[in-house]
PDB file of N, CA and C in Angstrom:
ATOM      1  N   UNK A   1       0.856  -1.156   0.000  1.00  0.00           N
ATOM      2  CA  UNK A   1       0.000   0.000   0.000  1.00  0.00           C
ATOM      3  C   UNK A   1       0.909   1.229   0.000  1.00  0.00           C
ATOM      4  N   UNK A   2       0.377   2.203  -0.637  1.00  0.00           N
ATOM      5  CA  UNK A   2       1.312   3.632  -0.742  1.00  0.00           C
ATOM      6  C   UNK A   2       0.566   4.871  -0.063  1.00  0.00           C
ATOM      7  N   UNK A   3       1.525   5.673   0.958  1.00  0.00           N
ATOM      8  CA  UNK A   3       0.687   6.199   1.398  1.00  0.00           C
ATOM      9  C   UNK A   3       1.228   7.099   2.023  1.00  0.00           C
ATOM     10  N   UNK A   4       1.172   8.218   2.781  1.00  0.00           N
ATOM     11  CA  UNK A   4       1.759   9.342   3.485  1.00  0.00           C
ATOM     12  C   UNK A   4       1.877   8.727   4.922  1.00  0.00           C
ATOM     13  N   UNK A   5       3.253   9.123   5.132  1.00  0.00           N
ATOM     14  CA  UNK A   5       3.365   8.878   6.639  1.00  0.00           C
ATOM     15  C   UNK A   5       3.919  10.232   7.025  1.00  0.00           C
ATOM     16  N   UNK A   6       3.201  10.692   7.898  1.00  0.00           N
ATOM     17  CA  UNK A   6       3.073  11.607   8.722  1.00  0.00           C
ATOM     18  C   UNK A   6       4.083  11.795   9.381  1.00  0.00           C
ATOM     19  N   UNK A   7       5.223  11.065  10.199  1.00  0.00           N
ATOM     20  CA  UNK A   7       6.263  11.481  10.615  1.00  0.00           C
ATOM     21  C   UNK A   7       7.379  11.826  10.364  1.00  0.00           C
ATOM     22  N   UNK A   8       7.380  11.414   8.817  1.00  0.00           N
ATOM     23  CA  UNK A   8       8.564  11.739   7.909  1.00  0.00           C
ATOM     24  C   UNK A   8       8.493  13.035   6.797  1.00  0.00           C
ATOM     25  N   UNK A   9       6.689  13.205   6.705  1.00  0.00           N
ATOM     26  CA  UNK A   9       6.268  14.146   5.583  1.00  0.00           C
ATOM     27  C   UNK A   9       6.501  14.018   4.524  1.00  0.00           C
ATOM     28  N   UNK A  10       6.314  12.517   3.934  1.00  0.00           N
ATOM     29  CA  UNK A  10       6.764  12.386   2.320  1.00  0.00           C
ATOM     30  C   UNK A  10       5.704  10.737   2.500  1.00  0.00           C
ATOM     31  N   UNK A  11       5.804  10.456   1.192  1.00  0.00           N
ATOM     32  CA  UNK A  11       5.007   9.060   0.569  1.00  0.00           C
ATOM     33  C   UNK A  11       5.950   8.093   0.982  1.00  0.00           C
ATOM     34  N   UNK A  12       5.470   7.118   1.252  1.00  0.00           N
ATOM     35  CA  UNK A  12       5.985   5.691   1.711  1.00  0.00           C
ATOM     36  C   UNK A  12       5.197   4.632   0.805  1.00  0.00           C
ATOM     37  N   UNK A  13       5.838   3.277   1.054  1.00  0.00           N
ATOM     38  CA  UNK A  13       5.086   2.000   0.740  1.00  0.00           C
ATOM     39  C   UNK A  13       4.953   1.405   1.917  1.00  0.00           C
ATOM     40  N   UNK A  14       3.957   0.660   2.048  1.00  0.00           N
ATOM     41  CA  UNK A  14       3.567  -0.248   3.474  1.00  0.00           C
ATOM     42  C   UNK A  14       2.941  -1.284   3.516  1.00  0.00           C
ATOM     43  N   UNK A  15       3.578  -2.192   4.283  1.00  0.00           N
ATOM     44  CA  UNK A  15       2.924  -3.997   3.724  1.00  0.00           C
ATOM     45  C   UNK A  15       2.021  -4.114   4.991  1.00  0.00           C
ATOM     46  N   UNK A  16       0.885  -4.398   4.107  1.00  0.00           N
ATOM     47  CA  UNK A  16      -0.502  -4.520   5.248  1.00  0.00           C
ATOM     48  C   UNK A  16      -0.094  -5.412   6.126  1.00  0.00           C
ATOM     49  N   UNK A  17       0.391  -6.550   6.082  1.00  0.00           N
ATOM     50  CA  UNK A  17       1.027  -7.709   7.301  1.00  0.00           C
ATOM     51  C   UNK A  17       1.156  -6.900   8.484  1.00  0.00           C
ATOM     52  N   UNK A  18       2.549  -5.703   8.059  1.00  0.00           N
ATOM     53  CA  UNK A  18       2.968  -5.190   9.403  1.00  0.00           C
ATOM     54  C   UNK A  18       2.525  -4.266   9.808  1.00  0.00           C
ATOM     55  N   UNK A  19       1.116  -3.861   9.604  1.00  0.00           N
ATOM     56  CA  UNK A  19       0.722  -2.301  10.000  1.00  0.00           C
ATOM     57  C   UNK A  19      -0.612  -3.164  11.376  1.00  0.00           C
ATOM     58  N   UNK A  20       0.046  -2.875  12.572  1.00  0.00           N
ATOM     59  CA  UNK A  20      -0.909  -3.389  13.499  1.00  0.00           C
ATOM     60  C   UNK A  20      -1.870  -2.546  14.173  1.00  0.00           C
ATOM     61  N   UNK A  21      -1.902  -1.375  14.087  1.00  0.00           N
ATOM     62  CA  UNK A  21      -3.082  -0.377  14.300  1.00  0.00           C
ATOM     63  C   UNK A  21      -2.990   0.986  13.302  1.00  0.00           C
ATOM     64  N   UNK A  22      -4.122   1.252  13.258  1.00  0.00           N
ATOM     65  CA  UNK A  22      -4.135   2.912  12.136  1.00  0.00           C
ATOM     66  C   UNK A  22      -4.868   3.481  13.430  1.00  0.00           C
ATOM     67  N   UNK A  23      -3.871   4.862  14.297  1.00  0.00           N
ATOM     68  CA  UNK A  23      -4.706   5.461  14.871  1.00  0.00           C
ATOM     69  C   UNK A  23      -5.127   6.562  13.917  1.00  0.00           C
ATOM     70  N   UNK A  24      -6.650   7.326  14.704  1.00  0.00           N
ATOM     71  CA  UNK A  24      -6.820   8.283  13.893  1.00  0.00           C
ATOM     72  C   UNK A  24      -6.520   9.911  14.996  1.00  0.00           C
ATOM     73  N   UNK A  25      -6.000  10.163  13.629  1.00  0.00           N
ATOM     74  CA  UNK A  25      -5.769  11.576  13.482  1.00  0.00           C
ATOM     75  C   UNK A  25      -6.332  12.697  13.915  1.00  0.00           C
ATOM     76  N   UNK A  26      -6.210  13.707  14.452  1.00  0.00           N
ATOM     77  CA  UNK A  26      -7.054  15.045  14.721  1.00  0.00           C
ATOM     78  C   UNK A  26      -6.679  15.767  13.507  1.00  0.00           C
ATOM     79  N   UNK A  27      -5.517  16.269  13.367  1.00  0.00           N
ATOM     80  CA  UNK A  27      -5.000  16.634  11.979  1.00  0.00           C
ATOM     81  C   UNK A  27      -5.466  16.433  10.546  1.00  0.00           C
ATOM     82  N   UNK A  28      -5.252  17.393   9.933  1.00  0.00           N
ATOM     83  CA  UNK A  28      -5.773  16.897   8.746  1.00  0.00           C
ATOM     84  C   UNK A  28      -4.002  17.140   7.521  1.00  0.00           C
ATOM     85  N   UNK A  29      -4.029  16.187   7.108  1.00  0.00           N
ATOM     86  CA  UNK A  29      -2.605  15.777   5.872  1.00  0.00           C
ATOM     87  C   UNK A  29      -2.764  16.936   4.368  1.00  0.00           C
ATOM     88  N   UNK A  30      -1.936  17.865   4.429  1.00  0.00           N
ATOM     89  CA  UNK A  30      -1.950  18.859   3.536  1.00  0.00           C
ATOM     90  C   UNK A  30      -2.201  18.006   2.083  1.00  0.00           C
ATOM     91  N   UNK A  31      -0.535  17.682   2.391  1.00  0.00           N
ATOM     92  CA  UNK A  31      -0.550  16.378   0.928  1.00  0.00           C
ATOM     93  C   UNK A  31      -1.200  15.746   0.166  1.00  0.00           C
ATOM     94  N   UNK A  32      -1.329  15.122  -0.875  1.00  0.00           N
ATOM     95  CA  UNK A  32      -1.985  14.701  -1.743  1.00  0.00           C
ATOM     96  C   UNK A  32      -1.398  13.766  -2.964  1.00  0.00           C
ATOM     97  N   UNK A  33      -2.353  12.765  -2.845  1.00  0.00           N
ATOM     98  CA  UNK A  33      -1.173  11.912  -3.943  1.00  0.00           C
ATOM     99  C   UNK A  33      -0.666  12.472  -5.171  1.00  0.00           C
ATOM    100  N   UNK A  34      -1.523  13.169  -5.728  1.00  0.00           N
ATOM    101  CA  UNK A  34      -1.388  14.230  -6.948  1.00  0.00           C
ATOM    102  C   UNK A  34       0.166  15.097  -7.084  1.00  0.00           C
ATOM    103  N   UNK A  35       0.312  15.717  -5.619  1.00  0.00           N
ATOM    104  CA  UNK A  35       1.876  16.586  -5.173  1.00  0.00           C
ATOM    105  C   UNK A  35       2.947  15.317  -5.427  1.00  0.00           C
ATOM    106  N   UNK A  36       2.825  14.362  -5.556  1.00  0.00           N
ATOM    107  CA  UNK A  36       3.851  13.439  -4.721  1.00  0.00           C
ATOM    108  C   UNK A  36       4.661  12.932  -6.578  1.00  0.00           C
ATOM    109  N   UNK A  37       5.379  13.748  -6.865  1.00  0.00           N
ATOM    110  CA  UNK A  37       6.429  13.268  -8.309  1.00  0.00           C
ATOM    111  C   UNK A  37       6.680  11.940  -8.297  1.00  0.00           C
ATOM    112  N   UNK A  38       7.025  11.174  -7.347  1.00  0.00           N
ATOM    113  CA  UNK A  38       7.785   9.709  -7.525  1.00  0.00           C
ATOM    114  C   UNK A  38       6.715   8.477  -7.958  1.00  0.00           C
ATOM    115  N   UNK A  39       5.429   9.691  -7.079  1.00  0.00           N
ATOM    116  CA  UNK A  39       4.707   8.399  -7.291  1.00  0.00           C
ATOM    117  C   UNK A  39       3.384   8.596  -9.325  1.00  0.00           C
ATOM    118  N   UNK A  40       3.722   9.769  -9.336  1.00  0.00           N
ATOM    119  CA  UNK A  40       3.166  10.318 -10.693  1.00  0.00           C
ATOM    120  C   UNK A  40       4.240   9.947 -11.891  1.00  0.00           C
ATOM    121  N   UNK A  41       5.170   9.849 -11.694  1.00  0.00           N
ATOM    122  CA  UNK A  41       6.498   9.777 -12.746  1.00  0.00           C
ATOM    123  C   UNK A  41       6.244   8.774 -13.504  1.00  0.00           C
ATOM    124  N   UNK A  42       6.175   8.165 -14.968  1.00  0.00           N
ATOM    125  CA  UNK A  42       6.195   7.218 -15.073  1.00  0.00           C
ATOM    126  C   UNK A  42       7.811   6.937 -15.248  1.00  0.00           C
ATOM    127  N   UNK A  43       8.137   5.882 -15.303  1.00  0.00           N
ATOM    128  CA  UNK A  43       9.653   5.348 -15.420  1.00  0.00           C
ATOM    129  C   UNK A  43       9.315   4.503 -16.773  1.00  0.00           C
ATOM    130  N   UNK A  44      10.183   4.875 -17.624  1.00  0.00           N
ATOM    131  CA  UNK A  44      10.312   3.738 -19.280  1.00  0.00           C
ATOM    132  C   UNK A  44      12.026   2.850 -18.858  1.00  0.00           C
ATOM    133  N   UNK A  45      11.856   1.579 -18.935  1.00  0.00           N
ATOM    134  CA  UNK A  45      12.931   0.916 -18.406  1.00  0.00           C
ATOM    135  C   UNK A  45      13.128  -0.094 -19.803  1.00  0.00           C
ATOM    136  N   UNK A  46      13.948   0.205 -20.838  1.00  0.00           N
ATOM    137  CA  UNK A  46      14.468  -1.005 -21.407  1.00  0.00           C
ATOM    138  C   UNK A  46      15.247  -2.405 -20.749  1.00  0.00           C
ATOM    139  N   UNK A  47      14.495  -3.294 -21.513  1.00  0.00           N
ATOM    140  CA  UNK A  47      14.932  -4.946 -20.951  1.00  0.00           C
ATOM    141  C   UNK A  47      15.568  -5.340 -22.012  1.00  0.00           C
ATOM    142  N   UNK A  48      16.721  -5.993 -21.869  1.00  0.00           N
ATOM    143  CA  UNK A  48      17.162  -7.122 -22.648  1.00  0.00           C
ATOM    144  C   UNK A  48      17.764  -8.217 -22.209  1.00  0.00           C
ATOM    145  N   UNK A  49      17.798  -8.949 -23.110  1.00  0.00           N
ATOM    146  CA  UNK A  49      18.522 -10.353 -22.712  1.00  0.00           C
ATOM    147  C   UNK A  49      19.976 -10.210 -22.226  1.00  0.00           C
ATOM    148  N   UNK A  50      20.659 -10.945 -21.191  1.00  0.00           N
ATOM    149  CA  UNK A  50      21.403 -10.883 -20.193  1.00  0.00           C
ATOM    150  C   UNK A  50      22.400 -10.848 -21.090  1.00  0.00           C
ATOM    151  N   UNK A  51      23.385  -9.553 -20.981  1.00  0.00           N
ATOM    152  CA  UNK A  51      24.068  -9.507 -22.342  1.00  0.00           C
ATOM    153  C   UNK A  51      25.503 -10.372 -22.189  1.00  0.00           C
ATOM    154  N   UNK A  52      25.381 -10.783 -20.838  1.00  0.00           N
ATOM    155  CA  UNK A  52      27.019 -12.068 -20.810  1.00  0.00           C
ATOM    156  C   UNK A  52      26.222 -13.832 -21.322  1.00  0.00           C
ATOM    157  N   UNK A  53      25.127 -13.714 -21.899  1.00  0.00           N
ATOM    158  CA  UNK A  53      24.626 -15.108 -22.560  1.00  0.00           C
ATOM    159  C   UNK A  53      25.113 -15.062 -23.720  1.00  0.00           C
ATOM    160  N   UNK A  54      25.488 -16.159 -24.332  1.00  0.00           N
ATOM    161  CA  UNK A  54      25.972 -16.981 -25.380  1.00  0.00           C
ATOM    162  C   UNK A  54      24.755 -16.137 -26.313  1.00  0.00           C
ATOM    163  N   UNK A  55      25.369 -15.861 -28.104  1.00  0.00           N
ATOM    164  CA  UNK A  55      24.238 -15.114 -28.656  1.00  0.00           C
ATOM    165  C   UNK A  55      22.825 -16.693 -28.688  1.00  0.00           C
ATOM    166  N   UNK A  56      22.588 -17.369 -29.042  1.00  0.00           N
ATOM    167  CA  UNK A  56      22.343 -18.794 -29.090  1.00  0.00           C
ATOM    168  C   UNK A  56      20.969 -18.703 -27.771  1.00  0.00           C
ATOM    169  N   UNK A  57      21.824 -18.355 -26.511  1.00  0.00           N
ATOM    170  CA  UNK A  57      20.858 -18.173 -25.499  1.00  0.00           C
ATOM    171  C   UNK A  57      20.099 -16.841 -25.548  1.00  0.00           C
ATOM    172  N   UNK A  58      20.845 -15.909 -26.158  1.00  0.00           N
ATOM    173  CA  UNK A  58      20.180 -14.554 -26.103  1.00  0.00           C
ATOM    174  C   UNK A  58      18.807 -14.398 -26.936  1.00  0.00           C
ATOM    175  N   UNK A  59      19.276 -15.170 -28.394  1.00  0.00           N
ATOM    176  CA  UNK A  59      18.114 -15.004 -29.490  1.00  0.00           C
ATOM    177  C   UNK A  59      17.255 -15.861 -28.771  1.00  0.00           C
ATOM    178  N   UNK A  60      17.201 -17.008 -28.089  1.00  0.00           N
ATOM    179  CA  UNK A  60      16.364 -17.390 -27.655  1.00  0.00           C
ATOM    180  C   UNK A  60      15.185 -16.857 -26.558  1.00  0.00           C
ATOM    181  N   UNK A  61      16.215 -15.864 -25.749  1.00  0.00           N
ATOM    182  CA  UNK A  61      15.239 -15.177 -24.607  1.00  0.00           C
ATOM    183  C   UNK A  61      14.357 -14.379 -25.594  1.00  0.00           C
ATOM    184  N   UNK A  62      15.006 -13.756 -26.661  1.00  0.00           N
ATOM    185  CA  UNK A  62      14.678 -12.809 -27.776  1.00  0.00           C
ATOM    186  C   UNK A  62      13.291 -13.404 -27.821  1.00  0.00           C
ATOM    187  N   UNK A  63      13.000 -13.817 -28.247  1.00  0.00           N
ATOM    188  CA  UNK A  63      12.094 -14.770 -29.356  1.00  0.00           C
ATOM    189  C   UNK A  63      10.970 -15.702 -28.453  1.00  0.00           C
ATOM    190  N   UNK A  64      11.221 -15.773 -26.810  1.00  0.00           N
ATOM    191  CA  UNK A  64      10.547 -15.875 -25.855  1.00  0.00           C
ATOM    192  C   UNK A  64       9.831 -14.972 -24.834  1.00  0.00           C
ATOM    193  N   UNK A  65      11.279 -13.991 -24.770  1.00  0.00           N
ATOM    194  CA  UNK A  65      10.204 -12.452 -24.160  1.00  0.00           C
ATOM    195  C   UNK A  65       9.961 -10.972 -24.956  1.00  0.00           C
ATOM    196  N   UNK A  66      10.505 -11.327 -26.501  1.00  0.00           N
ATOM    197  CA  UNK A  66      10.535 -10.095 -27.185  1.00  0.00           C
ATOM    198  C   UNK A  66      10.126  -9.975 -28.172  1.00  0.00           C
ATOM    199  N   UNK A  67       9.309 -11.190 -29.016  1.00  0.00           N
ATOM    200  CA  UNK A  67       9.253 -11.789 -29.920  1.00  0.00           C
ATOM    201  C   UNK A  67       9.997 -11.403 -31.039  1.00  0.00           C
ATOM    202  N   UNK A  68      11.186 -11.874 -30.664  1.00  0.00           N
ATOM    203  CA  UNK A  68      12.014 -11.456 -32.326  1.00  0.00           C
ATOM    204  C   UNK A  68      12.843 -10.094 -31.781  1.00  0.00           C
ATOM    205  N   UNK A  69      12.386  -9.310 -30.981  1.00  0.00           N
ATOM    206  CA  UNK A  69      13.363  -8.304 -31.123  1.00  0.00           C
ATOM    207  C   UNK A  69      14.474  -7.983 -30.246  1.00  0.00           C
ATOM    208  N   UNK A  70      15.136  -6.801 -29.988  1.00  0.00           N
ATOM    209  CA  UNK A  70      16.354  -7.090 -29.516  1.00  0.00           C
ATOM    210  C   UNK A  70      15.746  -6.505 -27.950  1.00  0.00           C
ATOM    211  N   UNK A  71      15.138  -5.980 -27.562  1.00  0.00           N
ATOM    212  CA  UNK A  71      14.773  -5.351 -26.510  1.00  0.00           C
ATOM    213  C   UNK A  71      13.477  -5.257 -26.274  1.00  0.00           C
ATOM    214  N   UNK A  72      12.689  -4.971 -25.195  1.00  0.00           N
ATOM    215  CA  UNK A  72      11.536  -4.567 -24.550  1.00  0.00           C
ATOM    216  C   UNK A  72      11.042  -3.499 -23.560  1.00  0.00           C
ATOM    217  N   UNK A  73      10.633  -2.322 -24.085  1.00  0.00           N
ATOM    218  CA  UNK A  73      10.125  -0.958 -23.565  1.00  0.00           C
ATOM    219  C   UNK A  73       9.362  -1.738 -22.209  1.00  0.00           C
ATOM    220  N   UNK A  74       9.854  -1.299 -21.025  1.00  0.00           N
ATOM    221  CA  UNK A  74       8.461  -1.469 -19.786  1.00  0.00           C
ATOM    222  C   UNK A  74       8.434  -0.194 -19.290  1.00  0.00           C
ATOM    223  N   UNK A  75       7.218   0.593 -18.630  1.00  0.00           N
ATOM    224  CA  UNK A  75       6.376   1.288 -18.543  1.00  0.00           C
ATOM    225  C   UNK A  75       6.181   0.981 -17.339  1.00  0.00           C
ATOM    226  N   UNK A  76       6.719   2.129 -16.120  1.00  0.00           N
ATOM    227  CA  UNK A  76       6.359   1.716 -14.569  1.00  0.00           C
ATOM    228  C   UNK A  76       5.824   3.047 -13.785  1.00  0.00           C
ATOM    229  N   UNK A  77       5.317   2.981 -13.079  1.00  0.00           N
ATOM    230  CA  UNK A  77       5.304   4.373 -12.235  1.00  0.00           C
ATOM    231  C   UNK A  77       6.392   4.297 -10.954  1.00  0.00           C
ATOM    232  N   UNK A  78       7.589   5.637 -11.142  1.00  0.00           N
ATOM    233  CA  UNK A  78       7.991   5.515 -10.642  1.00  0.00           C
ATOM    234  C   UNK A  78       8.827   4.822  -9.078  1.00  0.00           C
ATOM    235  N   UNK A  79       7.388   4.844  -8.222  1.00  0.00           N
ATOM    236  CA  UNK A  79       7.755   4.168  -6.836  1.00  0.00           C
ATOM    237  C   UNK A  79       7.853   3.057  -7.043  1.00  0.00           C
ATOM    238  N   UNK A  80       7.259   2.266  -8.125  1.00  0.00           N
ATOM    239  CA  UNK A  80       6.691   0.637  -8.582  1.00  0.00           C
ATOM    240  C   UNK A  80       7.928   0.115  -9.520  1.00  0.00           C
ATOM    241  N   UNK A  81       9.038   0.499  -9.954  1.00  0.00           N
ATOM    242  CA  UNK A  81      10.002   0.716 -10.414  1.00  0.00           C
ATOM    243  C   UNK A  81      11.189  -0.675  -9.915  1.00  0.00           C
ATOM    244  N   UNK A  82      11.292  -0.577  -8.355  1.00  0.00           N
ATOM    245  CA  UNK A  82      12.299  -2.071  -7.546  1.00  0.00           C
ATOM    246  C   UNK A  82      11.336  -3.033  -7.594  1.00  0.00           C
ATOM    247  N   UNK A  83      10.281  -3.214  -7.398  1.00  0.00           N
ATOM    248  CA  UNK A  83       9.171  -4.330  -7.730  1.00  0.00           C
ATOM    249  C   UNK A  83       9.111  -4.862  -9.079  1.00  0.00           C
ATOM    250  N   UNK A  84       8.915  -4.493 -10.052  1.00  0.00           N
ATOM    251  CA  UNK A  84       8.870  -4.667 -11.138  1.00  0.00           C
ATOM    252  C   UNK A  84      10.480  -5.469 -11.295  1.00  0.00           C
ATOM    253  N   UNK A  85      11.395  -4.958 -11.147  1.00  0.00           N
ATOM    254  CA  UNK A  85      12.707  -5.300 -11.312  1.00  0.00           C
ATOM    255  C   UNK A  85      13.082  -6.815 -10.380  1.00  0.00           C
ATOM    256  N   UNK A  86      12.166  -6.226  -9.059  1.00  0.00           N
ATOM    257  CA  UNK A  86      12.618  -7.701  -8.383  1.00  0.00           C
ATOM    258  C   UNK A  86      11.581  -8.866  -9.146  1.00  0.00           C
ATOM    259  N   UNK A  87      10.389  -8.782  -9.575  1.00  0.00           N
ATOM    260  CA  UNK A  87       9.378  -9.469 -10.014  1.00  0.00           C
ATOM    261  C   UNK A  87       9.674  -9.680 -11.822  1.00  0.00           C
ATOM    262  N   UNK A  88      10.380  -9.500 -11.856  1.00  0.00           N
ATOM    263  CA  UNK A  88      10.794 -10.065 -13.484  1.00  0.00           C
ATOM    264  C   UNK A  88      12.320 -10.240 -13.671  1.00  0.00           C
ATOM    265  N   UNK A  89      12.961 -10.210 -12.158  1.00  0.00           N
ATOM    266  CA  UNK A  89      14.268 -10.684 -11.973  1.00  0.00           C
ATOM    267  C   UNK A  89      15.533 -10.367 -12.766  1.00  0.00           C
ATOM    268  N   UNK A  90      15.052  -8.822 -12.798  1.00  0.00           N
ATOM    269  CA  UNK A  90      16.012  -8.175 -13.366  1.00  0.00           C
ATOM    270  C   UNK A  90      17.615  -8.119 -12.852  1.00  0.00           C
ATOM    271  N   UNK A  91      18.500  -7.546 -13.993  1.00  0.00           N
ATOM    272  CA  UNK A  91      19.756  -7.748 -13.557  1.00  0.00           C
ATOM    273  C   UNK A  91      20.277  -6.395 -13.775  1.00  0.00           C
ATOM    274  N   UNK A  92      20.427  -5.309 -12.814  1.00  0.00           N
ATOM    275  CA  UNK A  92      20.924  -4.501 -12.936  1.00  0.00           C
ATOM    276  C   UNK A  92      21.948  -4.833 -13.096  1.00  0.00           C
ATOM    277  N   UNK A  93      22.996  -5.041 -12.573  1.00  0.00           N
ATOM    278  CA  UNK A  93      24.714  -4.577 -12.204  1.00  0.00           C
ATOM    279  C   UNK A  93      25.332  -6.014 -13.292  1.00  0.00           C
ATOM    280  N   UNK A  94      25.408  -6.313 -14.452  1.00  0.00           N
ATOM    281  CA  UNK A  94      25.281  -7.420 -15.390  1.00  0.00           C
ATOM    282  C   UNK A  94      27.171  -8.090 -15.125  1.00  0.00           C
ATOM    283  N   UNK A  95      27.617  -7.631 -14.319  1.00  0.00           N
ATOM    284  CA  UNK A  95      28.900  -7.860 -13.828  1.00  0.00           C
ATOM    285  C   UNK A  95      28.943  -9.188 -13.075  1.00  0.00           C
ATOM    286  N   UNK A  96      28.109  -8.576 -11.416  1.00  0.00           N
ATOM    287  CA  UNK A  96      27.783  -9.014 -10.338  1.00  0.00           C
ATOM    288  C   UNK A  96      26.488  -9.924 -10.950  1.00  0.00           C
ATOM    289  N   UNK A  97      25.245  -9.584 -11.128  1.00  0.00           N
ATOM    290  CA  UNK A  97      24.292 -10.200 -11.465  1.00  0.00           C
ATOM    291  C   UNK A  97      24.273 -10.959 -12.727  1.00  0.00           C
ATOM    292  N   UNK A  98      24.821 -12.164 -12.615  1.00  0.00           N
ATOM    293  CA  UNK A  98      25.007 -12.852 -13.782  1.00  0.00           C
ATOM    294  C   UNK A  98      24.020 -13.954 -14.139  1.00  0.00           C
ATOM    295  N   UNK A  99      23.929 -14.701 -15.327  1.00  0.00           N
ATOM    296  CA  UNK A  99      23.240 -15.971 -15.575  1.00  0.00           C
ATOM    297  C   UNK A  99      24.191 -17.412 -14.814  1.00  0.00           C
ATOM    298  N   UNK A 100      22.929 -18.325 -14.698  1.00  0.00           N
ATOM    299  CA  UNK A 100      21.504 -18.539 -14.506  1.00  0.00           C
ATOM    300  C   UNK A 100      20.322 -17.889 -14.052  1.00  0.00           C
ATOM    301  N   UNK A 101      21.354 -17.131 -12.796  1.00  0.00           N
ATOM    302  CA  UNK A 101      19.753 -17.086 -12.116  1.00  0.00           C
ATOM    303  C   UNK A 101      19.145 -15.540 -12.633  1.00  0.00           C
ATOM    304  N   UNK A 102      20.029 -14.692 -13.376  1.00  0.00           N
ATOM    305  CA  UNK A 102      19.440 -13.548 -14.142  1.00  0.00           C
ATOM    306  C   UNK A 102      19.597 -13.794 -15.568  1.00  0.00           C
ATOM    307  N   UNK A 103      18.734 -13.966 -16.119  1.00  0.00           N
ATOM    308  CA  UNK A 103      18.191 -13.658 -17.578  1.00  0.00           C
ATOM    309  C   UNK A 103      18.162 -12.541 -18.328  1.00  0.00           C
ATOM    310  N   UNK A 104      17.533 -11.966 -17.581  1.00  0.00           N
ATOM    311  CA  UNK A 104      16.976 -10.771 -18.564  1.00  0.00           C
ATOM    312  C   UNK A 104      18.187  -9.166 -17.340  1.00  0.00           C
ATOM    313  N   UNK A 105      17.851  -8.649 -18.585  1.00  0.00           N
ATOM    314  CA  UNK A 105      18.943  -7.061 -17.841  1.00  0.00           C
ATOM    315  C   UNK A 105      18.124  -5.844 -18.415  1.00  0.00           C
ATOM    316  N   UNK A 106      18.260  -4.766 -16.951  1.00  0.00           N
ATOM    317  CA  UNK A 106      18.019  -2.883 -17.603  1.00  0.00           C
ATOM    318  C   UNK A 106      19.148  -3.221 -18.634  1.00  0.00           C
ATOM    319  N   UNK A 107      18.680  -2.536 -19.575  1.00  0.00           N
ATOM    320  CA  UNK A 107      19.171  -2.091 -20.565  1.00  0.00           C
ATOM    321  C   UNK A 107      20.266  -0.842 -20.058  1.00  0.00           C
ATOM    322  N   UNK A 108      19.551   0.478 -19.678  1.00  0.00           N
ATOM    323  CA  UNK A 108      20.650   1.284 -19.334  1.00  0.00           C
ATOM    324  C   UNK A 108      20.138   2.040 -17.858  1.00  0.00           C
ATOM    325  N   UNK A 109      20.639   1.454 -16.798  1.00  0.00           N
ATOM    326  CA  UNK A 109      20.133   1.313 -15.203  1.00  0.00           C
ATOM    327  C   UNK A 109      20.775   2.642 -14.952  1.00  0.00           C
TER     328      UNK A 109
END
């Protein structure tokens, strides 16, 4: 959940699991999701195939997540941006983050 926390004065994310009471407020929150840039921004993140794969393995990711092409435009809103990346197991740092267990890479992180 995304949402203003009051003690910091800026937008947060918050996992319903750990939120064990919502007191209420006397105050009223100036803010507005509308003010909040990070969470209005969209982010355009090119993907490609993990560029330390064999070409062999690459055309193949090609042709499985790109159909045929060399890359894939994704479209995020900003705050939603490390989710997306952890949830399609992206490989930023293509050094450190290598294949098997990363496939696919930002293009330019």
């Amino acid at each position: 959940m995304y949402g203003y926390k009051l003690e910091i004065g800026d937008f947060r994310d918050f996992v319903l699991g750990r939120i064990a009471k919502l007191p209420i407020l006397d105050q009223k929150v100036e803010s507005t999701i509308a003010q909040d840039i990070k969470s209005n921004a969209v982010v355009k993140m090119p993907i490609q195939a993990h560029p330390k794969m064999t070409p062999g393995q690459q055309g193949l990711l090609r042709s499985e997540y790109f159909e045929g092409t060399v890359a894939r435009m994704h479209s995020c809103r900003g705050t939603m941006l490390l989710y997306l990346v952890q949830e399609l197991r992206l490989a930023l740092d293509t050094t450190k983050d290598v294949s098997p267990k990363y496939h696919l890479a930002v293009e330019n992180v």
